[in-house]
PDB file of N, CA and C in Angstrom:
ATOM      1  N   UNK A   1      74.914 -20.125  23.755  1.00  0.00           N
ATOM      2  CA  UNK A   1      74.906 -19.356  24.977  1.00  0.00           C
ATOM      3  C   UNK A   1      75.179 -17.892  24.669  1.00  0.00           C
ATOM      4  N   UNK A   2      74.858 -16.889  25.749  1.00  0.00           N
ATOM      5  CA  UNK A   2      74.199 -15.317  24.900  1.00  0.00           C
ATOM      6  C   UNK A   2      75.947 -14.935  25.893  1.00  0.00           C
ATOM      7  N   UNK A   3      76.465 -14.250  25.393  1.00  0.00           N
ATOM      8  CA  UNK A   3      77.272 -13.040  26.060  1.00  0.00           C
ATOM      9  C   UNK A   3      76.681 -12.132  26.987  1.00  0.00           C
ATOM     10  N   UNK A   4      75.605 -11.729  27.196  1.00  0.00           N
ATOM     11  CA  UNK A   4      75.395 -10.955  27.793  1.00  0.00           C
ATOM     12  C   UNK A   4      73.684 -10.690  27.514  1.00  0.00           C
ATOM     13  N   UNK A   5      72.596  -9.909  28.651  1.00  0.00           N
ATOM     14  CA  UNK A   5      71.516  -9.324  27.742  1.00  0.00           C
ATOM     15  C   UNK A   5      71.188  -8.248  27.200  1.00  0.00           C
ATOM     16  N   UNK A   6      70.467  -8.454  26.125  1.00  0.00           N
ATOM     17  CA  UNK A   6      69.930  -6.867  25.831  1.00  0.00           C
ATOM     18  C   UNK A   6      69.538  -5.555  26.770  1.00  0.00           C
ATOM     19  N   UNK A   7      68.525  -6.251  27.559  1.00  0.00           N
ATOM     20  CA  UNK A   7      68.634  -4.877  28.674  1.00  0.00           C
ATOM     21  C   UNK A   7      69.443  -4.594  29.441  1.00  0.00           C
ATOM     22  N   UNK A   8      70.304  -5.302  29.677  1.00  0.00           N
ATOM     23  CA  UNK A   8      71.184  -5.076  30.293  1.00  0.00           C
ATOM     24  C   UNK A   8      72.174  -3.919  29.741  1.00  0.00           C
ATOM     25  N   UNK A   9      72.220  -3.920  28.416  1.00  0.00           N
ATOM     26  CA  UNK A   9      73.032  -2.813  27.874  1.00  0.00           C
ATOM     27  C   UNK A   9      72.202  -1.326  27.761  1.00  0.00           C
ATOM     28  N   UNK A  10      72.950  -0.180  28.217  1.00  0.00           N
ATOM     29  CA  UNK A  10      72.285   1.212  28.233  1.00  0.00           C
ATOM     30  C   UNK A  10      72.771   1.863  26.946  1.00  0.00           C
ATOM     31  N   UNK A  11      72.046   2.275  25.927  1.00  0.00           N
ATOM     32  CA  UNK A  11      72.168   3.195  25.195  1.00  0.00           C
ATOM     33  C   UNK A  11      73.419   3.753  25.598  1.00  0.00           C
ATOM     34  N   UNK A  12      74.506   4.373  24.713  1.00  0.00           N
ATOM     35  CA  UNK A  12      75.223   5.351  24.953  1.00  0.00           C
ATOM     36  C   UNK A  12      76.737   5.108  25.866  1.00  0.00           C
ATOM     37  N   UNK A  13      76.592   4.164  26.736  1.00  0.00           N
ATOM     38  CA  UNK A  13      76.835   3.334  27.746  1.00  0.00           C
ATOM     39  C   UNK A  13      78.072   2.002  27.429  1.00  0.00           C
ATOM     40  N   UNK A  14      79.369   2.308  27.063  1.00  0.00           N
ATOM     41  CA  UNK A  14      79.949   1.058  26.655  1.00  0.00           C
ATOM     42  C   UNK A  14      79.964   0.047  27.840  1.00  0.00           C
ATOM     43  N   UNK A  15      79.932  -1.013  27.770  1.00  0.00           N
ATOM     44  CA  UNK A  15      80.387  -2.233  28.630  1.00  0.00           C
ATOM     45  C   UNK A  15      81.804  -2.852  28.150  1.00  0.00           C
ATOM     46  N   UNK A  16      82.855  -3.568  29.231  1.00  0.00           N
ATOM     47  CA  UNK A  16      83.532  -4.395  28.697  1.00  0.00           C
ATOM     48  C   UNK A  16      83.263  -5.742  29.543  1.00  0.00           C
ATOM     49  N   UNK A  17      83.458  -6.743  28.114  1.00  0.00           N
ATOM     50  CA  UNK A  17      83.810  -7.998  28.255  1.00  0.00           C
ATOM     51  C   UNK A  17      84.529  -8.728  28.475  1.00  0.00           C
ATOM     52  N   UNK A  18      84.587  -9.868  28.863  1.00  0.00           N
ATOM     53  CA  UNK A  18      86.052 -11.257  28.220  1.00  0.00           C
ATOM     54  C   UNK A  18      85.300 -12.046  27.891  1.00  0.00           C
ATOM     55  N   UNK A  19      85.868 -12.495  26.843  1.00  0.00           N
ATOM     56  CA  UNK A  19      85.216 -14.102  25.917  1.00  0.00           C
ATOM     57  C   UNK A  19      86.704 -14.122  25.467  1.00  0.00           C
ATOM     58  N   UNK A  20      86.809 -15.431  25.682  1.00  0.00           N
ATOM     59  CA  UNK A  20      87.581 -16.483  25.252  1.00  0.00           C
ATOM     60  C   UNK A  20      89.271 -15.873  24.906  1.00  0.00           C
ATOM     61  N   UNK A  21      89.386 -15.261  26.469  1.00  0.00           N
ATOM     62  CA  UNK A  21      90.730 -14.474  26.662  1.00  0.00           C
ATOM     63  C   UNK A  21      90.979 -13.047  25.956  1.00  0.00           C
ATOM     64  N   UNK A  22      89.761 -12.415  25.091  1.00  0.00           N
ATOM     65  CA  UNK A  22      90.274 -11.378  24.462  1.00  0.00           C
ATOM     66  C   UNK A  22      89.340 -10.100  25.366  1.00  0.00           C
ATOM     67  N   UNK A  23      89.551  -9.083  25.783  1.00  0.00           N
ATOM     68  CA  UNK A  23      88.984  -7.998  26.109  1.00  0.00           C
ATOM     69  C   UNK A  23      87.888  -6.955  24.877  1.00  0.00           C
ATOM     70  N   UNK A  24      86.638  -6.975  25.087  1.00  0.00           N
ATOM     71  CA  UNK A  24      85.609  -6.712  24.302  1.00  0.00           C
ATOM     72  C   UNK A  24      84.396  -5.431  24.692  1.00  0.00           C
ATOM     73  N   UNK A  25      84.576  -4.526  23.710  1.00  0.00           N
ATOM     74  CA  UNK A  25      84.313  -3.264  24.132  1.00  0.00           C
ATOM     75  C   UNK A  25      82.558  -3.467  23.713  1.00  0.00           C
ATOM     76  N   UNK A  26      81.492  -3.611  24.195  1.00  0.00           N
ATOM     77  CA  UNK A  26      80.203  -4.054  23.496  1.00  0.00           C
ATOM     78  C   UNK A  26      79.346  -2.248  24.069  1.00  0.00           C
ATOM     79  N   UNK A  27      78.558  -1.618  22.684  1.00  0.00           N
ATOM     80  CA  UNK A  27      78.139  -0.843  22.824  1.00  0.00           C
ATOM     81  C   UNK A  27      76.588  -0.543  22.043  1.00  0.00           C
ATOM     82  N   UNK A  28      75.472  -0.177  22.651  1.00  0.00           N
ATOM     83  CA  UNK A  28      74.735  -0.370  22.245  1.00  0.00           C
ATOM     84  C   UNK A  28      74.156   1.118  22.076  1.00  0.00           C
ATOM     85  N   UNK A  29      73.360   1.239  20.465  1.00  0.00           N
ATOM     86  CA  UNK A  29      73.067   2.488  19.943  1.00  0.00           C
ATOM     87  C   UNK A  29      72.132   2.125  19.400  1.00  0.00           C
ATOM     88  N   UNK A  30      70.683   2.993  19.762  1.00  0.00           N
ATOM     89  CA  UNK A  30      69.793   2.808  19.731  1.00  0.00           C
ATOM     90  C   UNK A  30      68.858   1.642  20.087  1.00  0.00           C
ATOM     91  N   UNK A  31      68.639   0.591  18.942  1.00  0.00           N
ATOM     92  CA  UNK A  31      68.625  -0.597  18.691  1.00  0.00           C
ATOM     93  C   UNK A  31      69.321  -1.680  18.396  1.00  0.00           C
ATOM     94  N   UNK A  32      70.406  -0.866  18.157  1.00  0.00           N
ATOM     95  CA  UNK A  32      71.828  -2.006  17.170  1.00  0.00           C
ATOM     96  C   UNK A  32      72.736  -2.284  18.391  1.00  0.00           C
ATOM     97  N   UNK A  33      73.413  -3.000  18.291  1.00  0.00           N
ATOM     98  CA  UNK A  33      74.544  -3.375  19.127  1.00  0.00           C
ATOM     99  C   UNK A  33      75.778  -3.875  18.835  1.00  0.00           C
ATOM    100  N   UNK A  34      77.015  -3.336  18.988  1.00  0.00           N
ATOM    101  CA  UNK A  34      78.329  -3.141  18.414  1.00  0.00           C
ATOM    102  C   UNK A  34      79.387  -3.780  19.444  1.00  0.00           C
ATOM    103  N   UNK A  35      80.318  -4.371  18.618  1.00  0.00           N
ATOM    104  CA  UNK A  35      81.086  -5.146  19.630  1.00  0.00           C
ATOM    105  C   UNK A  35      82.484  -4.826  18.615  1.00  0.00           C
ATOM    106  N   UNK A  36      83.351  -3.880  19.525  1.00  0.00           N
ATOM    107  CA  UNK A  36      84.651  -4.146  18.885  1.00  0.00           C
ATOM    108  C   UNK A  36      86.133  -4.396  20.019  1.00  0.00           C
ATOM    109  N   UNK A  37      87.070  -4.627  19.655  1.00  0.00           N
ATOM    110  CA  UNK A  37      88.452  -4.988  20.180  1.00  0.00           C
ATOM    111  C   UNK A  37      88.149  -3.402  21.729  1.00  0.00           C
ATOM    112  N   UNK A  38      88.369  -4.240  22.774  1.00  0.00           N
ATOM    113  CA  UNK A  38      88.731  -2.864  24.056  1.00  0.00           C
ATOM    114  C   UNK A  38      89.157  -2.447  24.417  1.00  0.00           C
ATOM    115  N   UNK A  39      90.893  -2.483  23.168  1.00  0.00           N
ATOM    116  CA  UNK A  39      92.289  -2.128  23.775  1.00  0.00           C
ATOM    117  C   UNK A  39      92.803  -1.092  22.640  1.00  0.00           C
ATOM    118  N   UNK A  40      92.553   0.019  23.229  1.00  0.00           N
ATOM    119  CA  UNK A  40      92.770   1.169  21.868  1.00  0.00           C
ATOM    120  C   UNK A  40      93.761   0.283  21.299  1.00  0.00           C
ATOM    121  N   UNK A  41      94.062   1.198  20.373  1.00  0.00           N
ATOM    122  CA  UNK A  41      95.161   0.591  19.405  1.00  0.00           C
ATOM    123  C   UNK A  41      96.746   1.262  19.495  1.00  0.00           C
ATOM    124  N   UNK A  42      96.007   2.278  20.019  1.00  0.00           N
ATOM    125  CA  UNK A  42      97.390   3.377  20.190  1.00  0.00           C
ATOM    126  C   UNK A  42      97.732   3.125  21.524  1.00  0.00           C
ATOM    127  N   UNK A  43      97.661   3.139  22.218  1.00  0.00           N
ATOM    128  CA  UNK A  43      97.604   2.752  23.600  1.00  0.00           C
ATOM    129  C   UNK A  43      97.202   1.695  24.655  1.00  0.00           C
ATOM    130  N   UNK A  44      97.338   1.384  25.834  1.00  0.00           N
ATOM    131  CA  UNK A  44      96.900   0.329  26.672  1.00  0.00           C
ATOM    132  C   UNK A  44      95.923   0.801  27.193  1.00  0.00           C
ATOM    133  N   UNK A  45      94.286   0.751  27.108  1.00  0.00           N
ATOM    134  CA  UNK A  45      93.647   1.664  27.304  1.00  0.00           C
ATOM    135  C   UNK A  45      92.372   1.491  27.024  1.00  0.00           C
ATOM    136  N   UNK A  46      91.264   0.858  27.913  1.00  0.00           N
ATOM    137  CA  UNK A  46      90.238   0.230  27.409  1.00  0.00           C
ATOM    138  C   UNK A  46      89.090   1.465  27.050  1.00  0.00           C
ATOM    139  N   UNK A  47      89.050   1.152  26.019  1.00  0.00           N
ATOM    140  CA  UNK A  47      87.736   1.582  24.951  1.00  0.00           C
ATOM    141  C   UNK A  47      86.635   1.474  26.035  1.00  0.00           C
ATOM    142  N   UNK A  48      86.272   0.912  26.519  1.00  0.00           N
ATOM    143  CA  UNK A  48      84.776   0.719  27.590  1.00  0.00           C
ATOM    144  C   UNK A  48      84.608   1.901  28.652  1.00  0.00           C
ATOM    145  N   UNK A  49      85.932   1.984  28.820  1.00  0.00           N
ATOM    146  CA  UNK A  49      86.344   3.535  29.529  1.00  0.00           C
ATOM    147  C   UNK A  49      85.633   5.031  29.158  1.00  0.00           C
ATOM    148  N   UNK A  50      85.371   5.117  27.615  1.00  0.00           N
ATOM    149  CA  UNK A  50      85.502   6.041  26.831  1.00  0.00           C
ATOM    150  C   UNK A  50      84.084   6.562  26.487  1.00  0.00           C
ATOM    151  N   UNK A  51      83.708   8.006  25.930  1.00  0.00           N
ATOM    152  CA  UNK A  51      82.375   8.434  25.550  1.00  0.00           C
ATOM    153  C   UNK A  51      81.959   7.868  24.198  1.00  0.00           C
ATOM    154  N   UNK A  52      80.770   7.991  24.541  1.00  0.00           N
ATOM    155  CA  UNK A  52      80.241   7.801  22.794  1.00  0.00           C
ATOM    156  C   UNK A  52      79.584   8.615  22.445  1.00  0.00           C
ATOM    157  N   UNK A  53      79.923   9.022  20.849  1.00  0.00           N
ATOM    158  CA  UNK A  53      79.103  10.536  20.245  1.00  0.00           C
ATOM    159  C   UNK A  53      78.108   9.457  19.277  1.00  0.00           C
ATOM    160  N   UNK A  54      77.339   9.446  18.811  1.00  0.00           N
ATOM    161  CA  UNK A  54      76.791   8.636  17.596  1.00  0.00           C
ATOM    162  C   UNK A  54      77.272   7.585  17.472  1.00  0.00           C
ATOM    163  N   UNK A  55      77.922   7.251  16.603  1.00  0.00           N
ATOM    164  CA  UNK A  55      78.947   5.766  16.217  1.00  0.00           C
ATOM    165  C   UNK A  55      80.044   6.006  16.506  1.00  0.00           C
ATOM    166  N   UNK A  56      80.486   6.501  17.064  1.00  0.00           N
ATOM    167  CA  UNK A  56      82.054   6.831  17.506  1.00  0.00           C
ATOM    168  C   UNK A  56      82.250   6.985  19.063  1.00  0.00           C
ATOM    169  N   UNK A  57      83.332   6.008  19.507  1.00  0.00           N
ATOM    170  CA  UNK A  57      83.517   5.993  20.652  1.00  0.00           C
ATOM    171  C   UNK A  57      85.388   6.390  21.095  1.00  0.00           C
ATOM    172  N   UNK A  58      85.607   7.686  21.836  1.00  0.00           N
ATOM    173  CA  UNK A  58      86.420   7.714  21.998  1.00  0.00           C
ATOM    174  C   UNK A  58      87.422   7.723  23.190  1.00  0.00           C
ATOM    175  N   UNK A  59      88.614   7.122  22.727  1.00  0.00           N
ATOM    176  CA  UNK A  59      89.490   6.512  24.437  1.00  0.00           C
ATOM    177  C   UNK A  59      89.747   7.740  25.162  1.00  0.00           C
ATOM    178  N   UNK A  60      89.451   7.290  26.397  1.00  0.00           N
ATOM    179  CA  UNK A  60      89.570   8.137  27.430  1.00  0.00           C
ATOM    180  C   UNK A  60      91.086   9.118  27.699  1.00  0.00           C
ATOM    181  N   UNK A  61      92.112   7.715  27.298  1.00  0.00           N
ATOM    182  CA  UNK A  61      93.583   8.536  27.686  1.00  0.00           C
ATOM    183  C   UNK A  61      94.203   9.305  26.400  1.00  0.00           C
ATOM    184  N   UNK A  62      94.070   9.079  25.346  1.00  0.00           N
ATOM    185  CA  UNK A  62      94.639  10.330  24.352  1.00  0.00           C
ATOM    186  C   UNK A  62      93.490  10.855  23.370  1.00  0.00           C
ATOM    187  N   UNK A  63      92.444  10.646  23.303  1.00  0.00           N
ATOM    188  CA  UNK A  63      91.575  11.153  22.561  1.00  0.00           C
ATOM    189  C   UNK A  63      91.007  10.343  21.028  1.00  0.00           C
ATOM    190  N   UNK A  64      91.710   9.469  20.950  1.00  0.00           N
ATOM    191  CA  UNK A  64      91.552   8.725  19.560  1.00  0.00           C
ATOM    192  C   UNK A  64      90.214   8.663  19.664  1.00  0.00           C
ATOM    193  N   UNK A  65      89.925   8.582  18.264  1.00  0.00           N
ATOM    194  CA  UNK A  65      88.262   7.879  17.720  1.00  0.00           C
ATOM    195  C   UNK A  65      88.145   6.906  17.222  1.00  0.00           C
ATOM    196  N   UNK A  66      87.185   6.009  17.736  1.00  0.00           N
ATOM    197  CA  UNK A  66      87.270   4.981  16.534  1.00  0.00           C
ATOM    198  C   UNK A  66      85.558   4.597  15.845  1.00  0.00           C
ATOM    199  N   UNK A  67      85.515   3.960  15.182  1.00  0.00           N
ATOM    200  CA  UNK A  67      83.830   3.684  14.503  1.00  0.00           C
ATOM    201  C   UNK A  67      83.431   2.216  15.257  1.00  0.00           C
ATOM    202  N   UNK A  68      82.119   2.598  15.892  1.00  0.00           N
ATOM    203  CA  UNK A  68      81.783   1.316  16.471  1.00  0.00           C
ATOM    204  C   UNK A  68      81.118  -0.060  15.359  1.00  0.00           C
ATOM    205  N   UNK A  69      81.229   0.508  14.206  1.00  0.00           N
ATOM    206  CA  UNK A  69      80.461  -0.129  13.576  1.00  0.00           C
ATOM    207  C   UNK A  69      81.289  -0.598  12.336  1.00  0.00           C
ATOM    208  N   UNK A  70      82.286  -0.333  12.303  1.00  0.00           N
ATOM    209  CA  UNK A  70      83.793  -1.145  11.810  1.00  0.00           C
ATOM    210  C   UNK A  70      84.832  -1.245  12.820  1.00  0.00           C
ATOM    211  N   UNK A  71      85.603  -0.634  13.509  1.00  0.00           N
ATOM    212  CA  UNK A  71      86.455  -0.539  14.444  1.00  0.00           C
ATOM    213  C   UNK A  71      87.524   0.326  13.642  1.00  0.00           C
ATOM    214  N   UNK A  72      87.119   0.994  12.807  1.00  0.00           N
ATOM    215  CA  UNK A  72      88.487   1.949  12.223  1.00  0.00           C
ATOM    216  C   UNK A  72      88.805   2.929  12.828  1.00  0.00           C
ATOM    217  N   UNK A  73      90.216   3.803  13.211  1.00  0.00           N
ATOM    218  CA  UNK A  73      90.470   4.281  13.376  1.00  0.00           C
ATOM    219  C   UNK A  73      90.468   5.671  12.803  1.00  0.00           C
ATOM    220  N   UNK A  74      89.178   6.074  13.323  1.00  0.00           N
ATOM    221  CA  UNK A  74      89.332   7.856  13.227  1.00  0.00           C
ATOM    222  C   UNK A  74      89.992   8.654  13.334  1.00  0.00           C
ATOM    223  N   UNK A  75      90.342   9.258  14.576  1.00  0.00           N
ATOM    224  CA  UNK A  75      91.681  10.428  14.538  1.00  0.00           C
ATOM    225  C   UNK A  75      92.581   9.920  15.522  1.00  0.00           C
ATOM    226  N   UNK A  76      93.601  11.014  15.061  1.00  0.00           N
ATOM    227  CA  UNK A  76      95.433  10.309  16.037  1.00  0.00           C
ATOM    228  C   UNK A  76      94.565  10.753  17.338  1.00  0.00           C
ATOM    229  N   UNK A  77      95.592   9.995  18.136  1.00  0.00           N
ATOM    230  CA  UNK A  77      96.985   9.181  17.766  1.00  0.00           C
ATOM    231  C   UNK A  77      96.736   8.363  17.110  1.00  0.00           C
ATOM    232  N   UNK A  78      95.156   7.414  17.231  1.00  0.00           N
ATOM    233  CA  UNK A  78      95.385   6.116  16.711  1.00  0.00           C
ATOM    234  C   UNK A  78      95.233   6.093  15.182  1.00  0.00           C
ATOM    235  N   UNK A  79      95.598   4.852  14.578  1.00  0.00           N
ATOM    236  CA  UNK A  79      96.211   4.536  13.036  1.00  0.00           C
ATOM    237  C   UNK A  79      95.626   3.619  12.991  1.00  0.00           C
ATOM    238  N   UNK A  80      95.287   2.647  13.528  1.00  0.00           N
ATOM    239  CA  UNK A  80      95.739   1.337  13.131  1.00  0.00           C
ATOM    240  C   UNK A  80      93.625   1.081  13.753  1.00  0.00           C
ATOM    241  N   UNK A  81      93.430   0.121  12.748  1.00  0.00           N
ATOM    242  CA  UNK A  81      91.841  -0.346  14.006  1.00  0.00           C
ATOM    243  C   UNK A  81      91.882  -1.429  14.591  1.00  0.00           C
ATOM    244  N   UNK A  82      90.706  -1.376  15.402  1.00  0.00           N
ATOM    245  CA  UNK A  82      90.631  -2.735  16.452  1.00  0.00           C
ATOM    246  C   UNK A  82      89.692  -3.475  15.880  1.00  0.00           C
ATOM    247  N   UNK A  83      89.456  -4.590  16.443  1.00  0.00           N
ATOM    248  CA  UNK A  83      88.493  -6.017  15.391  1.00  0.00           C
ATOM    249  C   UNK A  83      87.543  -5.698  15.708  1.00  0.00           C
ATOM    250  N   UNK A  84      86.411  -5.842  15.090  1.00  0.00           N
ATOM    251  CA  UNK A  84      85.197  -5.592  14.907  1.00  0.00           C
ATOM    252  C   UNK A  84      84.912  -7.142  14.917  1.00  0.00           C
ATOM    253  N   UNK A  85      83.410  -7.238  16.105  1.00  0.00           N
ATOM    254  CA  UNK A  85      83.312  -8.445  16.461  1.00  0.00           C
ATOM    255  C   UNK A  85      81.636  -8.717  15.738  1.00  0.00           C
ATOM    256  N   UNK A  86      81.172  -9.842  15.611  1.00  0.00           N
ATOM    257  CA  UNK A  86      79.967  -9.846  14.840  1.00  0.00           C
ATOM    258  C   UNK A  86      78.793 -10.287  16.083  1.00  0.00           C
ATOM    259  N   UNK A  87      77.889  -9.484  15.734  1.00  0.00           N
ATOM    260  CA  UNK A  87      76.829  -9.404  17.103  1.00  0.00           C
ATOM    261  C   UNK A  87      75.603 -10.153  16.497  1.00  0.00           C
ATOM    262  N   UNK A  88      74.858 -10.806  17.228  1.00  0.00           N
ATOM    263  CA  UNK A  88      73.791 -10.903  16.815  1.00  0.00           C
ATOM    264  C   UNK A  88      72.671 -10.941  18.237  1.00  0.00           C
ATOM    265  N   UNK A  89      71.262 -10.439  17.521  1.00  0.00           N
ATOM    266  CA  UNK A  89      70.681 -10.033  18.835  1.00  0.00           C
ATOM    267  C   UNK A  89      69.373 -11.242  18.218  1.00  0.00           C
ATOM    268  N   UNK A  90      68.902 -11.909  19.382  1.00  0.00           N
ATOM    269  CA  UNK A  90      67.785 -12.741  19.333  1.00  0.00           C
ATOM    270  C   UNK A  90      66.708 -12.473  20.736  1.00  0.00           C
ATOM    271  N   UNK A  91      66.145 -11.748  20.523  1.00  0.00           N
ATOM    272  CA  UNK A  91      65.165 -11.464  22.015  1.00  0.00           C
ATOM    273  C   UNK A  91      66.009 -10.505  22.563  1.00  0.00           C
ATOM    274  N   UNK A  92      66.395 -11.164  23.987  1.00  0.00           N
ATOM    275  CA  UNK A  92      67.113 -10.696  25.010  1.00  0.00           C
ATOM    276  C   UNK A  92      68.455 -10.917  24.682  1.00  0.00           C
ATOM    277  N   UNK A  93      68.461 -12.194  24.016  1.00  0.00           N
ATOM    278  CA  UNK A  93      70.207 -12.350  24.387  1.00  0.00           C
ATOM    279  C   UNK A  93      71.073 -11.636  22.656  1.00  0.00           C
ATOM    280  N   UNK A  94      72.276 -11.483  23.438  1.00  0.00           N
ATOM    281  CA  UNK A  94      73.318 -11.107  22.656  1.00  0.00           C
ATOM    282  C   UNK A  94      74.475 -12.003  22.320  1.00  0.00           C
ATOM    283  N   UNK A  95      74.908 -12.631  21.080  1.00  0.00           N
ATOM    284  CA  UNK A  95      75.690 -13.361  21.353  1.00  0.00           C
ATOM    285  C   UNK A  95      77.066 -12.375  20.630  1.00  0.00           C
ATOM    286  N   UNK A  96      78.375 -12.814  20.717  1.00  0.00           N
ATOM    287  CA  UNK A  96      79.135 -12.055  20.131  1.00  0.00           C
ATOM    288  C   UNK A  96      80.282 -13.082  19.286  1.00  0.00           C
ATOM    289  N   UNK A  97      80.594 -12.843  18.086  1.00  0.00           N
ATOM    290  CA  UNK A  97      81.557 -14.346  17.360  1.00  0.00           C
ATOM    291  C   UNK A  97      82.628 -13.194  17.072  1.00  0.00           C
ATOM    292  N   UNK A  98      83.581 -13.791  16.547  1.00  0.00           N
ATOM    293  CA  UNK A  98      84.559 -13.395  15.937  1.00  0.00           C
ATOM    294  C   UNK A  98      84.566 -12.830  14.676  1.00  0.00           C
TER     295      UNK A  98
END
C-alpha cells in the first residue's frame, strides 16, 4: 500500500505525514522524492512547516537546515539529524519504509 501519490506532491512544497505513529516530513524535488523525520531536532517544530532551497529544507521557528537527502543537520541551532526515511516511487504511488 502507497503512502501517498506522486502528483499529489508539488515540487518545492513539503507535506507532512503519519505512518505508524511517527510524524514524516515527505518532499519532492524535481523527480526524486525525500522523506525525512518532521520534528526538527533542535526544537518541537515540524519540518513540513519550513522552505526549501535545493536539497535543504529549513525549520520555520529557529532557522536550522537540514539535507533532505540524508537528514543531517546543517546549521545551528540544530546538531543532531533526523531519520532519513527510504522512498520508493512506482508510477503514481509512493511508498515510504524505515
Amino acid at each position: 500500500m502507497s503512502d501517498l501519490s506522486y502528483a499529489s506532491l508539488t515540487p518545492g512544497k513539503p507535506v507532512r505525514i503519519d505512518k505508524d505513529g511517527e510524524s514524516i516530513c515527505v518532499a519532492r524535488i524535481g523527480d526524486e522524492v525525500f522523506a525525512i523525520g518532521d520534528t526538527c531536532s533542535h526544537s518541537d517544530a515540524s519540518l513540513a512547516e519550513g522552505d526549501i532551497t535545493d536539497f535543504k529544507i529549513e525549520c520555520w521557528l529557529h532557522g536550522a537546515e537540514f539535507d533532505l537527502r540524508t537528514g543531517n543537520a546543517l546549521t545551528p541551532p540544530a546538531t543532531a539529524p533526523v531519520h532519513k526515511y527510504s522512498v520508493t516511487v512506482d508510477g503514481d504511488s509512493v511508498t515510504i519504509d524505515k
